[in-house]
PDB file of N, CA and C in Angstrom:
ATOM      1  N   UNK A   1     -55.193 294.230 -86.244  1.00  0.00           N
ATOM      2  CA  UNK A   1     -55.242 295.259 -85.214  1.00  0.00           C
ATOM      3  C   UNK A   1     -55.546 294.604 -83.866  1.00  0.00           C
ATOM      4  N   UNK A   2     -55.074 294.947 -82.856  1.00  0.00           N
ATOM      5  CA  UNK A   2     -55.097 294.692 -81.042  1.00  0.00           C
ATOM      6  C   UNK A   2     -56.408 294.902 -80.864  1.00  0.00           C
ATOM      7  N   UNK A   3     -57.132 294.258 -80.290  1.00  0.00           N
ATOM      8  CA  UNK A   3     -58.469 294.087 -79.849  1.00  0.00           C
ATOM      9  C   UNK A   3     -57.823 295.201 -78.543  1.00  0.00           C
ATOM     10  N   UNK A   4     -58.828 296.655 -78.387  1.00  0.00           N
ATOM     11  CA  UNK A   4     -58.192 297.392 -76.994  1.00  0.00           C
ATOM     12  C   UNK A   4     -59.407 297.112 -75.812  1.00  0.00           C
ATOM     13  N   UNK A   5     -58.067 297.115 -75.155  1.00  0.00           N
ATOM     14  CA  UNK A   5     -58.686 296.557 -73.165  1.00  0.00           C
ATOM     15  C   UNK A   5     -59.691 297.122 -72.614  1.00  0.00           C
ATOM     16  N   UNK A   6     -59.848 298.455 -73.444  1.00  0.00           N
ATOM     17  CA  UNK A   6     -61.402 299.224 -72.674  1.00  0.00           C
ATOM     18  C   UNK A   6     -62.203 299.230 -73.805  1.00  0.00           C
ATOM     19  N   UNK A   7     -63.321 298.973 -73.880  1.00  0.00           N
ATOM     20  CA  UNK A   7     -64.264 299.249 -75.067  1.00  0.00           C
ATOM     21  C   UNK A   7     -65.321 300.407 -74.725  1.00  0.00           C
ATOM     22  N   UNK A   8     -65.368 300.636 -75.578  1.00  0.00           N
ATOM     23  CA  UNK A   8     -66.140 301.818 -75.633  1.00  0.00           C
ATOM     24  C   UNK A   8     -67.247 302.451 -74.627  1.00  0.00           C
ATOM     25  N   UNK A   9     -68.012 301.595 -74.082  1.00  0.00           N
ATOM     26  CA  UNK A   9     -69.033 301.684 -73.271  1.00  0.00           C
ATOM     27  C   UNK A   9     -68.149 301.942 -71.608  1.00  0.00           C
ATOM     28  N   UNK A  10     -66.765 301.274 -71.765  1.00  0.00           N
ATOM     29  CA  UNK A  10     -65.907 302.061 -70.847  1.00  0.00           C
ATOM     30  C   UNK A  10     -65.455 300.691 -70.096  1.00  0.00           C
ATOM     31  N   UNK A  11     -65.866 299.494 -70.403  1.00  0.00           N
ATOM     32  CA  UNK A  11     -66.149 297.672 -69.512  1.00  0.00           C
ATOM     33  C   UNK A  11     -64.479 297.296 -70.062  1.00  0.00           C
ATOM     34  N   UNK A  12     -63.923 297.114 -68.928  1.00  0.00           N
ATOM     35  CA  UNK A  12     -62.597 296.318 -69.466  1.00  0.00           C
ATOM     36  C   UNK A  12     -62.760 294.713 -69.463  1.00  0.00           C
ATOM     37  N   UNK A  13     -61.698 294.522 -70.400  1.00  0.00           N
ATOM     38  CA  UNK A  13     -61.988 292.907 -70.532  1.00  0.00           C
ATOM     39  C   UNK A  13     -60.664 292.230 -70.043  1.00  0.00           C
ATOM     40  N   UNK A  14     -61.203 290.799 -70.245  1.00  0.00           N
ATOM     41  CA  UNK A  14     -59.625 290.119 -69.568  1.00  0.00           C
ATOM     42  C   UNK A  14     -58.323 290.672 -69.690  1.00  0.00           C
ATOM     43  N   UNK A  15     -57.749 291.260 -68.558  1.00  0.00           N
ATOM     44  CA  UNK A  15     -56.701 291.309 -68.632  1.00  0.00           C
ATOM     45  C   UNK A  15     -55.402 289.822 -68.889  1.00  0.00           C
ATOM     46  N   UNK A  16     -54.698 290.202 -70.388  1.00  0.00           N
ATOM     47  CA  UNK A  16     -53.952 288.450 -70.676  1.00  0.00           C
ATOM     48  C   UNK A  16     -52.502 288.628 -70.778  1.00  0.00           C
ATOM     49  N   UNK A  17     -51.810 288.086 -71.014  1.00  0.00           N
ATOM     50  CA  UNK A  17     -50.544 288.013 -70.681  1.00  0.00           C
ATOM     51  C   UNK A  17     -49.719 289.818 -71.957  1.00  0.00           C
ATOM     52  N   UNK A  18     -50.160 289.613 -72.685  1.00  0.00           N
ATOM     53  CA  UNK A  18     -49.837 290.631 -73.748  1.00  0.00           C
ATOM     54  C   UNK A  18     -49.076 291.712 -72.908  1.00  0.00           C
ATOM     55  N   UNK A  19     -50.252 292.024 -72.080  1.00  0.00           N
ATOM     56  CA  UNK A  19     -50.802 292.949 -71.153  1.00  0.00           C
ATOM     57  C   UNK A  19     -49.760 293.554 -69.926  1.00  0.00           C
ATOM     58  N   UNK A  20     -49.699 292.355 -68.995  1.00  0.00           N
ATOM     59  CA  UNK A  20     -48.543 292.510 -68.443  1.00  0.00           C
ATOM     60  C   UNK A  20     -47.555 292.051 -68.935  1.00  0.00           C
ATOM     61  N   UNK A  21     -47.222 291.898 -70.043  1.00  0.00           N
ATOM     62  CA  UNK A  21     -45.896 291.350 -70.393  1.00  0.00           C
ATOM     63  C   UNK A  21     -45.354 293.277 -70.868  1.00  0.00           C
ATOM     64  N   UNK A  22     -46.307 294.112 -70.737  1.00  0.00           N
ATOM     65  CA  UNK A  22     -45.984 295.823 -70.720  1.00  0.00           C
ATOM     66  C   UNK A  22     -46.332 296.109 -70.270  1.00  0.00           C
ATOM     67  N   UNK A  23     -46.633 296.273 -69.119  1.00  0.00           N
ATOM     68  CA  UNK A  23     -47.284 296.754 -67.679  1.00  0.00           C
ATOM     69  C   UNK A  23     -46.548 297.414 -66.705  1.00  0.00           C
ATOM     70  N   UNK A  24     -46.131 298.091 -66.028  1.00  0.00           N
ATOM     71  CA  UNK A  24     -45.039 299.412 -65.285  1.00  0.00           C
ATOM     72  C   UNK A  24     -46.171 299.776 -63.965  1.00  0.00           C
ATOM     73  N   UNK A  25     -45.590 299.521 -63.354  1.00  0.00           N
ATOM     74  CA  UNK A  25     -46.119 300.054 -62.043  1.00  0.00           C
ATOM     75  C   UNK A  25     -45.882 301.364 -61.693  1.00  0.00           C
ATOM     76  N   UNK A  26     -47.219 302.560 -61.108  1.00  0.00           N
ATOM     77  CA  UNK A  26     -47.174 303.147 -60.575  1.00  0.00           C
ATOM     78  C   UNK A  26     -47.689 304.355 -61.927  1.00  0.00           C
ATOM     79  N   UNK A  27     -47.957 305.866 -61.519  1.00  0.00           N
ATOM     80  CA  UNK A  27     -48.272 306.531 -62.754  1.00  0.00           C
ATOM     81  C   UNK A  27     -47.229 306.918 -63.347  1.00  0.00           C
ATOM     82  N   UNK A  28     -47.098 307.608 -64.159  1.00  0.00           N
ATOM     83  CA  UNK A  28     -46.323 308.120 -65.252  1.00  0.00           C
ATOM     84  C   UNK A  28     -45.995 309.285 -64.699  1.00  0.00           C
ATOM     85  N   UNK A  29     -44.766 309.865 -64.860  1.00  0.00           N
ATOM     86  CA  UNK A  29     -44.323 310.815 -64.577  1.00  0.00           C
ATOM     87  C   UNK A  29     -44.636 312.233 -64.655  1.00  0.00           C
ATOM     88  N   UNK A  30     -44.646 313.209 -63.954  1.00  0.00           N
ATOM     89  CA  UNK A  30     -45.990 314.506 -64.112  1.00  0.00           C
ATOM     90  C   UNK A  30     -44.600 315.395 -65.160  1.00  0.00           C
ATOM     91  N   UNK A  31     -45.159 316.019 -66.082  1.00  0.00           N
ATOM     92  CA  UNK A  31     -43.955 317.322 -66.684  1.00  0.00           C
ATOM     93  C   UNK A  31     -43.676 318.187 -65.767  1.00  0.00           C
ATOM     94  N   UNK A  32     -42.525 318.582 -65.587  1.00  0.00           N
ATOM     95  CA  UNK A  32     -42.075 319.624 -64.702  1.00  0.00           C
ATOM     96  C   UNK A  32     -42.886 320.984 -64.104  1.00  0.00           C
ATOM     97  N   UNK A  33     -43.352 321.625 -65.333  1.00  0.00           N
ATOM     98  CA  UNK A  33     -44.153 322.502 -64.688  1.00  0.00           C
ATOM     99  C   UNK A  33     -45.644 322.245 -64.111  1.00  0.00           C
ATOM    100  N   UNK A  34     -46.203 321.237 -63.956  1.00  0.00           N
ATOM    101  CA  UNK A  34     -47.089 320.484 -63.073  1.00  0.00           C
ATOM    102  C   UNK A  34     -46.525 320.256 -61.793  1.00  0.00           C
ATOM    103  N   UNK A  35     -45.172 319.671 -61.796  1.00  0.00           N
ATOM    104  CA  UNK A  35     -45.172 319.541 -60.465  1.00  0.00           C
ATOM    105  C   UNK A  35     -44.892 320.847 -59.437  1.00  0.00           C
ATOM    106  N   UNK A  36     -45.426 320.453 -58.201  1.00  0.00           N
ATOM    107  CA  UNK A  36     -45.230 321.397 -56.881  1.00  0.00           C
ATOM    108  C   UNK A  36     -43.723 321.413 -56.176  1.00  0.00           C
ATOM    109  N   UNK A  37     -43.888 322.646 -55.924  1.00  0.00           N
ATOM    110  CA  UNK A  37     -42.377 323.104 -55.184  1.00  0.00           C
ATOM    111  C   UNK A  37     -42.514 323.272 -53.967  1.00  0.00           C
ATOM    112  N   UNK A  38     -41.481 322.426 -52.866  1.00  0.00           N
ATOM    113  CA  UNK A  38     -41.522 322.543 -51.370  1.00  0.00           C
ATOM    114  C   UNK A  38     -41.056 323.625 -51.013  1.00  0.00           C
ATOM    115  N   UNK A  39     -41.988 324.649 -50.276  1.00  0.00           N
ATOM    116  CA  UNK A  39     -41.627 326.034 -49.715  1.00  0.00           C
ATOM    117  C   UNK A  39     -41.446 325.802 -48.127  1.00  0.00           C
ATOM    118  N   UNK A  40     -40.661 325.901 -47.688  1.00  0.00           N
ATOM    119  CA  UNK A  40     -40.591 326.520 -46.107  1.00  0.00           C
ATOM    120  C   UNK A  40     -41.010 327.791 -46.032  1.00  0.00           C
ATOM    121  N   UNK A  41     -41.970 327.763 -45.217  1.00  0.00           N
ATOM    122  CA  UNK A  41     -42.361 329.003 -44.479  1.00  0.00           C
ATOM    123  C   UNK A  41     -42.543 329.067 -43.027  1.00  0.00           C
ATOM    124  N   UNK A  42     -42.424 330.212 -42.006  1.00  0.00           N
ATOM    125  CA  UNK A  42     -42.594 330.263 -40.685  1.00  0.00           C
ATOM    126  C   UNK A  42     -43.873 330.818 -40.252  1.00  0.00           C
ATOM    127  N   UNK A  43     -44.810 330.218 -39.664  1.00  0.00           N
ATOM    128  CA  UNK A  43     -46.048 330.489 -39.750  1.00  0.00           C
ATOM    129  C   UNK A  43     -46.325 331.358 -38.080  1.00  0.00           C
ATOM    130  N   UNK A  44     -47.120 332.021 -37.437  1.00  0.00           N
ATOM    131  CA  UNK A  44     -47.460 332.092 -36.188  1.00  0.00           C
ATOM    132  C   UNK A  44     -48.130 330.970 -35.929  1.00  0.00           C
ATOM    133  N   UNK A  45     -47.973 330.565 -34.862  1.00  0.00           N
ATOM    134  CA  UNK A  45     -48.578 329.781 -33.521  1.00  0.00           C
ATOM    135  C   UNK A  45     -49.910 329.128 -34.448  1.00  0.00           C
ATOM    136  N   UNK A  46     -50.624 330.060 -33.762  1.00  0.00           N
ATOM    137  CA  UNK A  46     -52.107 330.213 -34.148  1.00  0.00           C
ATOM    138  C   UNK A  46     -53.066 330.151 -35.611  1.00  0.00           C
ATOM    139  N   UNK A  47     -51.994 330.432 -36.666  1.00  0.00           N
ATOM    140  CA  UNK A  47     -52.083 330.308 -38.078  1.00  0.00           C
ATOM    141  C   UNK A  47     -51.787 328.923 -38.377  1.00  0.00           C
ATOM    142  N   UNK A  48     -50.561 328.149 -37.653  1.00  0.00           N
ATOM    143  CA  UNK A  48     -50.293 327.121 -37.978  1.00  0.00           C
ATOM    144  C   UNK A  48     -51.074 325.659 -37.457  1.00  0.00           C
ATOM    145  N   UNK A  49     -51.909 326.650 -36.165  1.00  0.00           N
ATOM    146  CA  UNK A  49     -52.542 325.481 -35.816  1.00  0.00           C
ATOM    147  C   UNK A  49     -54.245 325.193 -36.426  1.00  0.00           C
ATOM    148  N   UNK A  50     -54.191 326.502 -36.786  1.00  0.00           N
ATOM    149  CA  UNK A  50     -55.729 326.647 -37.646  1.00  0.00           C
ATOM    150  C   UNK A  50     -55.649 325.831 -39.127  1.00  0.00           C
ATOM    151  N   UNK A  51     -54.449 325.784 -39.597  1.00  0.00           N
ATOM    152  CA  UNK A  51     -53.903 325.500 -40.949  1.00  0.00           C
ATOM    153  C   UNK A  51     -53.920 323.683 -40.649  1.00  0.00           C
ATOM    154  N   UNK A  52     -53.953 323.295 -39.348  1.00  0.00           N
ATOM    155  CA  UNK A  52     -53.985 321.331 -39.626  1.00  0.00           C
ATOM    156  C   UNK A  52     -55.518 321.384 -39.346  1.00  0.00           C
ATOM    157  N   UNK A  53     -56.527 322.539 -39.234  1.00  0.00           N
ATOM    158  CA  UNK A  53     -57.971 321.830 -39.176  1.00  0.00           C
ATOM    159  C   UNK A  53     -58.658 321.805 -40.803  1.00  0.00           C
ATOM    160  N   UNK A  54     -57.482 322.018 -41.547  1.00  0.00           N
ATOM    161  CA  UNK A  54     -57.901 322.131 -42.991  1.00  0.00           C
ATOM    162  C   UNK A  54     -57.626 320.729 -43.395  1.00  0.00           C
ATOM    163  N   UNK A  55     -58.511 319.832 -44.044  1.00  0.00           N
ATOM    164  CA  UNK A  55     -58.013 318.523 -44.971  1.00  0.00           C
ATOM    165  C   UNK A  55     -57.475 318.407 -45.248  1.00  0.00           C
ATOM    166  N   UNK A  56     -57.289 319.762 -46.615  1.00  0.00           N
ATOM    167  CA  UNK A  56     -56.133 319.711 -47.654  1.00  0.00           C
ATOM    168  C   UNK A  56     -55.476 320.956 -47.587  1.00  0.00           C
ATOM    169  N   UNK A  57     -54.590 320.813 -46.114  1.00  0.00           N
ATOM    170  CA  UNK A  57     -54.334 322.635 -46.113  1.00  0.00           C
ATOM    171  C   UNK A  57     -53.169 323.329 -47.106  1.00  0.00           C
ATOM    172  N   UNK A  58     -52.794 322.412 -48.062  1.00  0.00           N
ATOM    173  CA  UNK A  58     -51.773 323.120 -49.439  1.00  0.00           C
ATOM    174  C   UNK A  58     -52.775 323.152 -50.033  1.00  0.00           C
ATOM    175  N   UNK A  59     -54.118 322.886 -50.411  1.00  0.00           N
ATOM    176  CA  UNK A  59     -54.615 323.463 -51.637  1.00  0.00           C
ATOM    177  C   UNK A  59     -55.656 324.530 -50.979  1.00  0.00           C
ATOM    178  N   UNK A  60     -56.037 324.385 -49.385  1.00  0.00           N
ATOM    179  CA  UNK A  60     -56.306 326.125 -49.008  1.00  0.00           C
ATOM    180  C   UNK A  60     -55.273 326.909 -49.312  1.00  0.00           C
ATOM    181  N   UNK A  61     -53.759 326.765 -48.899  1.00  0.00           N
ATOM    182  CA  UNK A  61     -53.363 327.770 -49.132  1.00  0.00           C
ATOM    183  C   UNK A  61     -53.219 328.271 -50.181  1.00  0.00           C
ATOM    184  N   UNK A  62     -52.666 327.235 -51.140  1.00  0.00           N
ATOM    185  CA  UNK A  62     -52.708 327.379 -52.920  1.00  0.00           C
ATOM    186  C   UNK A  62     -53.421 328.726 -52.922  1.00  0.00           C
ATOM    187  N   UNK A  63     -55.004 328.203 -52.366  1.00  0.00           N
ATOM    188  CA  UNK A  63     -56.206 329.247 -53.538  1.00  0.00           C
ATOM    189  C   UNK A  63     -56.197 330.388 -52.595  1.00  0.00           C
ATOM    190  N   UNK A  64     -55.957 330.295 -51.525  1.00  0.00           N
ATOM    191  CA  UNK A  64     -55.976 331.882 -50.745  1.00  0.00           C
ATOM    192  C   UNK A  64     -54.719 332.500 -50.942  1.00  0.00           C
ATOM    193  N   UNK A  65     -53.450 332.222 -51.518  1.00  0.00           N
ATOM    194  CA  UNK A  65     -52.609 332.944 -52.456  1.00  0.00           C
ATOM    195  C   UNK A  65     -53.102 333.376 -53.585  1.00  0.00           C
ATOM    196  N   UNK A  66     -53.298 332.608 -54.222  1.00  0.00           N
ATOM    197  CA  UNK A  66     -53.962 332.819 -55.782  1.00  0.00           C
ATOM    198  C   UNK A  66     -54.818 333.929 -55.580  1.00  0.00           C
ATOM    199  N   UNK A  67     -56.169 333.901 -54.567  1.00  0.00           N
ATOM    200  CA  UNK A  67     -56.981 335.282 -54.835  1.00  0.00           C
ATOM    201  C   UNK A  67     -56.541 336.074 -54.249  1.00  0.00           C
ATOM    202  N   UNK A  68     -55.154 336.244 -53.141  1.00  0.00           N
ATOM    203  CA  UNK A  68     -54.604 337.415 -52.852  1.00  0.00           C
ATOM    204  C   UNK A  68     -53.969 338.025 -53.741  1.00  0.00           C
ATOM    205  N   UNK A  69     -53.338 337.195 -54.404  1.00  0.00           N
ATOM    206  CA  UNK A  69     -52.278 337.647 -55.728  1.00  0.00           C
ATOM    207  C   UNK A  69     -52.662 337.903 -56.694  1.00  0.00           C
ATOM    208  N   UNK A  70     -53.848 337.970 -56.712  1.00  0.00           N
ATOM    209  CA  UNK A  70     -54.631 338.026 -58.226  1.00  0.00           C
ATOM    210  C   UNK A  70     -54.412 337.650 -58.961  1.00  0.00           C
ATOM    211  N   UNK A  71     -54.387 336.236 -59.068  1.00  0.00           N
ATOM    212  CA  UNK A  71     -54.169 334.758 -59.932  1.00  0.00           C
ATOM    213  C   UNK A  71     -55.255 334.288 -60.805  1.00  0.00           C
TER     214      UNK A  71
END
């Protein structure tokens, strides 16, 4: 059996050729219904400019749909 790269306590060990000899860059592909859909929308002025003082202003809007919609 493969000695595995994370042990239990969570400590990875040498990474050795095995390793990258199967190694793929980048993550793995999300299933379709995970991924997000690009909406155009036309916002007012004033909505749109309040909407870039948000960090993450798709996941404000996300959740202030969601509790309008009763999600």
């Amino acid at each position: 059996m493969k000695k595995p790269y994370i042990a239990r306590d969570g400590e990875v060990r040498e990474l050795d050729r095995g390793f990258f000899a199967h190694a793929t860059r980048g993550r793995p592909p999300m299933p379709e219904a995970a991924k997000k859909r690009r909406v155009n929308l036309m916002l007012d002025p004033d909505v749109a400019d309040r909407l870039q003082d948000e960090a993450n202003a798709s996941a404000f809007v996300n959740n202030l749909l969601r509790d309008k919609l009763g999600m």
